[in-house]
C-alpha atoms as a PDB file:
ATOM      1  CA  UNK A   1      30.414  72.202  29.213  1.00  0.00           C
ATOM      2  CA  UNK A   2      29.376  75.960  28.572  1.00  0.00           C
ATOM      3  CA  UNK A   3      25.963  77.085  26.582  1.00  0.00           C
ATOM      4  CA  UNK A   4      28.885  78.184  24.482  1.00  0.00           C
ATOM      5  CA  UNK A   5      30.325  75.077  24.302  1.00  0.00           C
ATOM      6  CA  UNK A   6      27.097  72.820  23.771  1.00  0.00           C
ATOM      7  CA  UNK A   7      25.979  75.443  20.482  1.00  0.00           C
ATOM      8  CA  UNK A   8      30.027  74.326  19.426  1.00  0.00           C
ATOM      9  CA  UNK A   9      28.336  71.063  19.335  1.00  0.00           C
ATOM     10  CA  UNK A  10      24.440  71.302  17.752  1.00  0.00           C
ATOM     11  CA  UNK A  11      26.430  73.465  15.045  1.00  0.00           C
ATOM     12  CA  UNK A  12      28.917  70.098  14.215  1.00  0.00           C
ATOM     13  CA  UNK A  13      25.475  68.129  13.865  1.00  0.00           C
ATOM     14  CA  UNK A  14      24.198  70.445  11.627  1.00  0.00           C
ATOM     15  CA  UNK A  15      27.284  70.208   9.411  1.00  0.00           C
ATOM     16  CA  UNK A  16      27.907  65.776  10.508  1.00  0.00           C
ATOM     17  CA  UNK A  17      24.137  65.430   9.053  1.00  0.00           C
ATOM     18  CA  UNK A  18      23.617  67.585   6.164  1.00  0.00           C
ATOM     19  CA  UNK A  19      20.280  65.389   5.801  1.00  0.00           C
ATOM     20  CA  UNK A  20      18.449  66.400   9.065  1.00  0.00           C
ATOM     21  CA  UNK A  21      20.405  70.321   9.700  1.00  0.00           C
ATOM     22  CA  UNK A  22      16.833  71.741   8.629  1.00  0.00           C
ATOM     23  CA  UNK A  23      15.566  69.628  11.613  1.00  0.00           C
ATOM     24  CA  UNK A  24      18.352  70.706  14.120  1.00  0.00           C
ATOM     25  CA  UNK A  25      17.986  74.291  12.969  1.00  0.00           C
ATOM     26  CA  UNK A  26      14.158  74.515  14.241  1.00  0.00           C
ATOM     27  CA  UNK A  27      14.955  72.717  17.605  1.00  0.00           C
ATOM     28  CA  UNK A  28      18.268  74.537  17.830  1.00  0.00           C
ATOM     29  CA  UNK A  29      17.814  76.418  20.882  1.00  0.00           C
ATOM     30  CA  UNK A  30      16.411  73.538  22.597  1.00  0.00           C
ATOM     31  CA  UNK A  31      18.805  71.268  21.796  1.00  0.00           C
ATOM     32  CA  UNK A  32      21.827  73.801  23.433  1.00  0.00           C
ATOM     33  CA  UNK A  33      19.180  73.988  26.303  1.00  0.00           C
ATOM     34  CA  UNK A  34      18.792  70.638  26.601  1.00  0.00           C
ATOM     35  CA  UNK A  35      22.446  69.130  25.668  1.00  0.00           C
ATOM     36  CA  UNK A  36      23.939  71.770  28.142  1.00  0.00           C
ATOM     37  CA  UNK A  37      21.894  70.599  30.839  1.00  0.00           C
ATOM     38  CA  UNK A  38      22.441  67.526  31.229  1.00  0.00           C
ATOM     39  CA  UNK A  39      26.467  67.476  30.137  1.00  0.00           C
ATOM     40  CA  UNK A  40      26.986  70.455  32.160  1.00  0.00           C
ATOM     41  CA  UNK A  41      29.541  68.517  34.491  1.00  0.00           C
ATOM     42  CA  UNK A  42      31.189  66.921  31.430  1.00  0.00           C
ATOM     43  CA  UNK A  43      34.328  69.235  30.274  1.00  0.00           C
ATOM     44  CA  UNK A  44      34.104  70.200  26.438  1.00  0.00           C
ATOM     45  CA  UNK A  45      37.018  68.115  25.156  1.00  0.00           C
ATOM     46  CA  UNK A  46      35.671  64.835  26.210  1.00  0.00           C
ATOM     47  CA  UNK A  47      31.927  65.429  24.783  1.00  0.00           C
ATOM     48  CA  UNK A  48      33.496  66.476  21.393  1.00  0.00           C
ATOM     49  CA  UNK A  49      35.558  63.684  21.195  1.00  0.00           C
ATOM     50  CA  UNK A  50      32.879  61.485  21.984  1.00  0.00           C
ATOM     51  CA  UNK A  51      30.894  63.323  19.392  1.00  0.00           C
ATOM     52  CA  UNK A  52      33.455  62.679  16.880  1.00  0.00           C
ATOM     53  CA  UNK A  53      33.481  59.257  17.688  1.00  0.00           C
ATOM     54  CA  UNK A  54      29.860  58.706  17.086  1.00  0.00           C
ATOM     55  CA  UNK A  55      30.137  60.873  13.849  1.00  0.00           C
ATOM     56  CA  UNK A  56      32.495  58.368  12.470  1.00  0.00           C
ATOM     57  CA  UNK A  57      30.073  55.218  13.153  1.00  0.00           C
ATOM     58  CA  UNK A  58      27.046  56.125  12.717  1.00  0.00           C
ATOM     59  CA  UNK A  59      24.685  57.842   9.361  1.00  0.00           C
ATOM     60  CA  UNK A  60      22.529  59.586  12.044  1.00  0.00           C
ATOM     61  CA  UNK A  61      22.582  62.412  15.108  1.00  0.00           C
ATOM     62  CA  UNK A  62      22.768  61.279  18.122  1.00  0.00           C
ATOM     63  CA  UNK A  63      20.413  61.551  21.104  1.00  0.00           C
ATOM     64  CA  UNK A  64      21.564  62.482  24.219  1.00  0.00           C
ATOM     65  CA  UNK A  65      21.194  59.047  25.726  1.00  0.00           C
ATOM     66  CA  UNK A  66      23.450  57.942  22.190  1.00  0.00           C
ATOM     67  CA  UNK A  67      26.331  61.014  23.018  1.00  0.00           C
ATOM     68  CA  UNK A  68      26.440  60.533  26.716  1.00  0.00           C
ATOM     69  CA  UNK A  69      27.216  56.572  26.906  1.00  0.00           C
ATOM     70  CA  UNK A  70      29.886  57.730  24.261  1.00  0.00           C
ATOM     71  CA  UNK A  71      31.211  59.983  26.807  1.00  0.00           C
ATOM     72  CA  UNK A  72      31.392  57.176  29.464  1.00  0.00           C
ATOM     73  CA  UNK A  73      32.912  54.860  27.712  1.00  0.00           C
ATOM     74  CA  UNK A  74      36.040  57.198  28.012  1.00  0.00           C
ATOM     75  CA  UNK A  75      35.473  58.473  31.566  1.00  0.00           C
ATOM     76  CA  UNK A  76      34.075  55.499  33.126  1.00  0.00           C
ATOM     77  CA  UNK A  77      36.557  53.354  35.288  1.00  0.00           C
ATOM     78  CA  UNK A  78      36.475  49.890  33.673  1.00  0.00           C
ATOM     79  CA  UNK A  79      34.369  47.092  35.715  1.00  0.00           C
ATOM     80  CA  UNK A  80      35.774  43.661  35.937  1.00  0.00           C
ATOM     81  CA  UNK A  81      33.978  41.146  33.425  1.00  0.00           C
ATOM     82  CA  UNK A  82      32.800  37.816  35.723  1.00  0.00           C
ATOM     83  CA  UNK A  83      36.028  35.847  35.143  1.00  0.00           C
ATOM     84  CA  UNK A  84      38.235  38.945  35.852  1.00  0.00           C
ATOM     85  CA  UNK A  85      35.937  39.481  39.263  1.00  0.00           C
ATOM     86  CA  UNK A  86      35.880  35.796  39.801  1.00  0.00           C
ATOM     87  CA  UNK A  87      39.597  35.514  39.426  1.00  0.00           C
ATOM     88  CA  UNK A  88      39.663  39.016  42.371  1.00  0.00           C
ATOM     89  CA  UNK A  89      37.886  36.261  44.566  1.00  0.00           C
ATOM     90  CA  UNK A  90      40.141  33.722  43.970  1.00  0.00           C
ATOM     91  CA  UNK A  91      43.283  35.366  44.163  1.00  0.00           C
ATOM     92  CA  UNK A  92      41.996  37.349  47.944  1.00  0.00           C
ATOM     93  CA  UNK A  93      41.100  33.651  48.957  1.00  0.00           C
ATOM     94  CA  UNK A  94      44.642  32.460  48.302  1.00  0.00           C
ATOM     95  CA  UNK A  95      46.857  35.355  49.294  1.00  0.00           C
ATOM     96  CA  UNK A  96      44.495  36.113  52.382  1.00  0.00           C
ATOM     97  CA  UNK A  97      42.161  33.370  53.759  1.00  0.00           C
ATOM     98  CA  UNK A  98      39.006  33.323  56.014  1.00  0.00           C
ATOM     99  CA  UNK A  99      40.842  34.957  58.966  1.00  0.00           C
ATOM    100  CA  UNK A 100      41.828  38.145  57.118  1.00  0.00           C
ATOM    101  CA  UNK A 101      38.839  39.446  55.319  1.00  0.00           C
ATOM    102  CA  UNK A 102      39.254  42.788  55.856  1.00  0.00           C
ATOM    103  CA  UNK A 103      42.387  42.348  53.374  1.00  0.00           C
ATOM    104  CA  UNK A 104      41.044  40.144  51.302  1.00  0.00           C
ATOM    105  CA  UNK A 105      38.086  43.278  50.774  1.00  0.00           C
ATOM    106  CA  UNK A 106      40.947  45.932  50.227  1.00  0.00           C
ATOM    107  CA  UNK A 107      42.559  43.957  47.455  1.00  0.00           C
ATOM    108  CA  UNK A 108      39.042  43.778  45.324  1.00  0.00           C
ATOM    109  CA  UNK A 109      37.626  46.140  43.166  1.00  0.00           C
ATOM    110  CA  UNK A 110      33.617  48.021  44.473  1.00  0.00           C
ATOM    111  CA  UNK A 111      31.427  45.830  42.292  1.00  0.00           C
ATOM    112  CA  UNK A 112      33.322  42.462  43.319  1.00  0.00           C
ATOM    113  CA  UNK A 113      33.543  43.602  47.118  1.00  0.00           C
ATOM    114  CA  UNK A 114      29.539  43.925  47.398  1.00  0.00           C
ATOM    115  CA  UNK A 115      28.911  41.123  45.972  1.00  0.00           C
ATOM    116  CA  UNK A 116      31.585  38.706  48.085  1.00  0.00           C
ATOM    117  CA  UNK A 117      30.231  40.950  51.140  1.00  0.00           C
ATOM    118  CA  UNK A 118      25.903  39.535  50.104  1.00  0.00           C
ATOM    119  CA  UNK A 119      27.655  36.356  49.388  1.00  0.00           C
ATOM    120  CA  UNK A 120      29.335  35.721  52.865  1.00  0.00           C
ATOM    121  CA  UNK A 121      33.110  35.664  52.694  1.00  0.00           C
ATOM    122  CA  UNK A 122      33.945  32.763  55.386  1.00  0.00           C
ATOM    123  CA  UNK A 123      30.949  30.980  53.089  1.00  0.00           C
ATOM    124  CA  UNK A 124      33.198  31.208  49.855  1.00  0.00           C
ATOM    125  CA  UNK A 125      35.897  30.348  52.150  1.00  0.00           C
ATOM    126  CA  UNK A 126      34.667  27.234  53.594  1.00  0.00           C
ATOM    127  CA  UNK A 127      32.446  25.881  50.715  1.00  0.00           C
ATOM    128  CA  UNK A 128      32.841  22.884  49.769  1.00  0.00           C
ATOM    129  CA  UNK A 129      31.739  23.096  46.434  1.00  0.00           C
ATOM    130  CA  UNK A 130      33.699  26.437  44.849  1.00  0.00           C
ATOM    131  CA  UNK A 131      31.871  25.583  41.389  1.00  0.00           C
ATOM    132  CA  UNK A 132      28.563  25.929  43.112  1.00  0.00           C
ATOM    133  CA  UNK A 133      29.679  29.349  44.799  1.00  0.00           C
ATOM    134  CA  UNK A 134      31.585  30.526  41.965  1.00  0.00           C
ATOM    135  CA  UNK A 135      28.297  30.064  39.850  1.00  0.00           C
ATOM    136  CA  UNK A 136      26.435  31.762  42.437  1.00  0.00           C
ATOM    137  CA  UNK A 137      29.010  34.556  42.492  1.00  0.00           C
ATOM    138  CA  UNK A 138      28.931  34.850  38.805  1.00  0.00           C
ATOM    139  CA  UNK A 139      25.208  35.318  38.505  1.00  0.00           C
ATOM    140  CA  UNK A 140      24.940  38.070  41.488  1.00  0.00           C
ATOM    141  CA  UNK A 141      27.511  39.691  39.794  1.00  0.00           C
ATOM    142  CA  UNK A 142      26.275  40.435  36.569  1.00  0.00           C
ATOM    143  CA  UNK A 143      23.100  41.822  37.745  1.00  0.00           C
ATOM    144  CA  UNK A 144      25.713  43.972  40.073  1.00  0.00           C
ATOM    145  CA  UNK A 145      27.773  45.299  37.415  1.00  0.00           C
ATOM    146  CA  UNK A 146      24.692  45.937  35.713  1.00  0.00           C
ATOM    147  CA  UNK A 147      23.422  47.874  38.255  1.00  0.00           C
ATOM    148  CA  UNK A 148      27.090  49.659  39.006  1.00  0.00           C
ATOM    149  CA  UNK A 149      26.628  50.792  34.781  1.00  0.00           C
ATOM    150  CA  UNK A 150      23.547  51.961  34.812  1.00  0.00           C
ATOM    151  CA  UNK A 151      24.205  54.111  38.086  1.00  0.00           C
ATOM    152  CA  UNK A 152      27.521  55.246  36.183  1.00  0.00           C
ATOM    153  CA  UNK A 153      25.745  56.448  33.556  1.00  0.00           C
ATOM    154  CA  UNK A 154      23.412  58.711  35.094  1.00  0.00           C
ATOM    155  CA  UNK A 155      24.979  62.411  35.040  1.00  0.00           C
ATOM    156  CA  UNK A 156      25.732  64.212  38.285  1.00  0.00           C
ATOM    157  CA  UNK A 157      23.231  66.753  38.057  1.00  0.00           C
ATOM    158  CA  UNK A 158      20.175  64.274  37.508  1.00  0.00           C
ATOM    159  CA  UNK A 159      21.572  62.012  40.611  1.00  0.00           C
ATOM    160  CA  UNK A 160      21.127  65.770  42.741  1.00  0.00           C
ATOM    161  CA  UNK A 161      17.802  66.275  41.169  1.00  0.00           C
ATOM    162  CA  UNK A 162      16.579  62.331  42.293  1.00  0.00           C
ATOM    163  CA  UNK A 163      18.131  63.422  45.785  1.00  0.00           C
ATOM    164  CA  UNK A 164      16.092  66.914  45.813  1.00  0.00           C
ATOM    165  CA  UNK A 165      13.130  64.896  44.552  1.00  0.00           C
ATOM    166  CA  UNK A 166      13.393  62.133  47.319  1.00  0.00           C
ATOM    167  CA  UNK A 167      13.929  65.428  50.064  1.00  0.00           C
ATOM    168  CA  UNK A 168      10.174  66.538  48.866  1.00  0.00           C
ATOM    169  CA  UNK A 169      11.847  69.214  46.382  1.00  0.00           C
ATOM    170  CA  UNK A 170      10.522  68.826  43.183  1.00  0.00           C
ATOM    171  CA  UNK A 171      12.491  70.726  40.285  1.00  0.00           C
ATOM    172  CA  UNK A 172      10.343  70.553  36.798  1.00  0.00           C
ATOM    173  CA  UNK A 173      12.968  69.761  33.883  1.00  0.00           C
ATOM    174  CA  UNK A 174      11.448  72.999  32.170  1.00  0.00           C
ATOM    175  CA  UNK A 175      12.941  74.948  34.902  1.00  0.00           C
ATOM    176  CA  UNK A 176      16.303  73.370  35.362  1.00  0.00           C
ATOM    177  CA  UNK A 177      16.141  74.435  31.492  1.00  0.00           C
ATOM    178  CA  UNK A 178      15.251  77.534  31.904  1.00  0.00           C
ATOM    179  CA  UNK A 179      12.355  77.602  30.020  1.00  0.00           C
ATOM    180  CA  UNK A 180      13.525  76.536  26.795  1.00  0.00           C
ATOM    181  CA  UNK A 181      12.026  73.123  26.935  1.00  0.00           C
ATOM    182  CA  UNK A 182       8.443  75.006  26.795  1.00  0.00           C
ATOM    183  CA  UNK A 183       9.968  76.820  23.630  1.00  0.00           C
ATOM    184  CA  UNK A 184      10.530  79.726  25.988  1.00  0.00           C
END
């Protein structure tokens, strides 16, 4: 999304929430700054309807955190609840067996992959007691698909900016701004 774009955007607030367009008027700059930062990657379409979406439910502006998991929730590829992932399992087990894992891996979705792979696939094979591994399953997986969300929510440009960060390149958020955080 353009600077262009993003002041598209601040200007619906303004007109959305008559009650706090004083308020978005004095940061207005900022918030262009700010919400064109971090949905840079995001194309225009998809950000207003996600903003038009959130208009609709709720009396107040959103944050950025509140407009961008609006904007996932139509980009982001759905992940498997545990029975739907558990059923994956089930399913590679009977159409492919302990001697053809590397099928049985192809036919499953990311999230439900890792967590068969920590798991041990000939041990969900040969168990014994499925109840006891599908519980097992069912528990690593939520804290997987947890994981797999949170990761999916983070934008493209912050992920680069944790990589520079981790490289020893530190970027300060007033820069990747340009300035207008500081009220530059």
């Amino acid at each position: 999304m353009t600077v262009q774009e993003t002041a598209k955007i601040v200007n619906a607030l303004k007109i959305a929430y008559p009650r706090y367009a004083e308020q978005i008027q004095e940061n207005k700059q900022g918030m262009i700054s700010l919400f064109a930062f971090m949905f840079k990657d995001v194309p225009y379409e998809v950000v207003n309807c996600a903003l038009q979406k959130f208009i609709l439910e709720s009396p107040y502006p959103p944050t950025v955190h509140d407009l961008y998991k609006e904007v996932m929730a139509f980009t982001k590829p759905d992940i498997p609840d545990e029975d739907e992932a558990w059923y994956e399992v089930a399913r590679a087990i009977r159409l492919y067996g302990y001697y053809r894992p590397e099928e049985a891996f192809g036919s499953m979705s990311e999230v439900v992959r890792d967590v068969v792979k920590a798991i041990g696939w000939s041990e969900i094979c040969l168990s014994r007691n499925i109840e006891l591994v599908r519980e097992q399953f069912c528990r690593l997986y939520v804290i997987a698909r947890q994981r797999k969300e949170q990761e999916m929510l983070m934008p493209s440009t912050l992920k680069r900016r944790i990589e520079k960060l981790a490289k020893g390149k530190i970027v300060e958020i007033s820069e990747a701004l340009g300035g207008a955080a500081n009220g530059k």
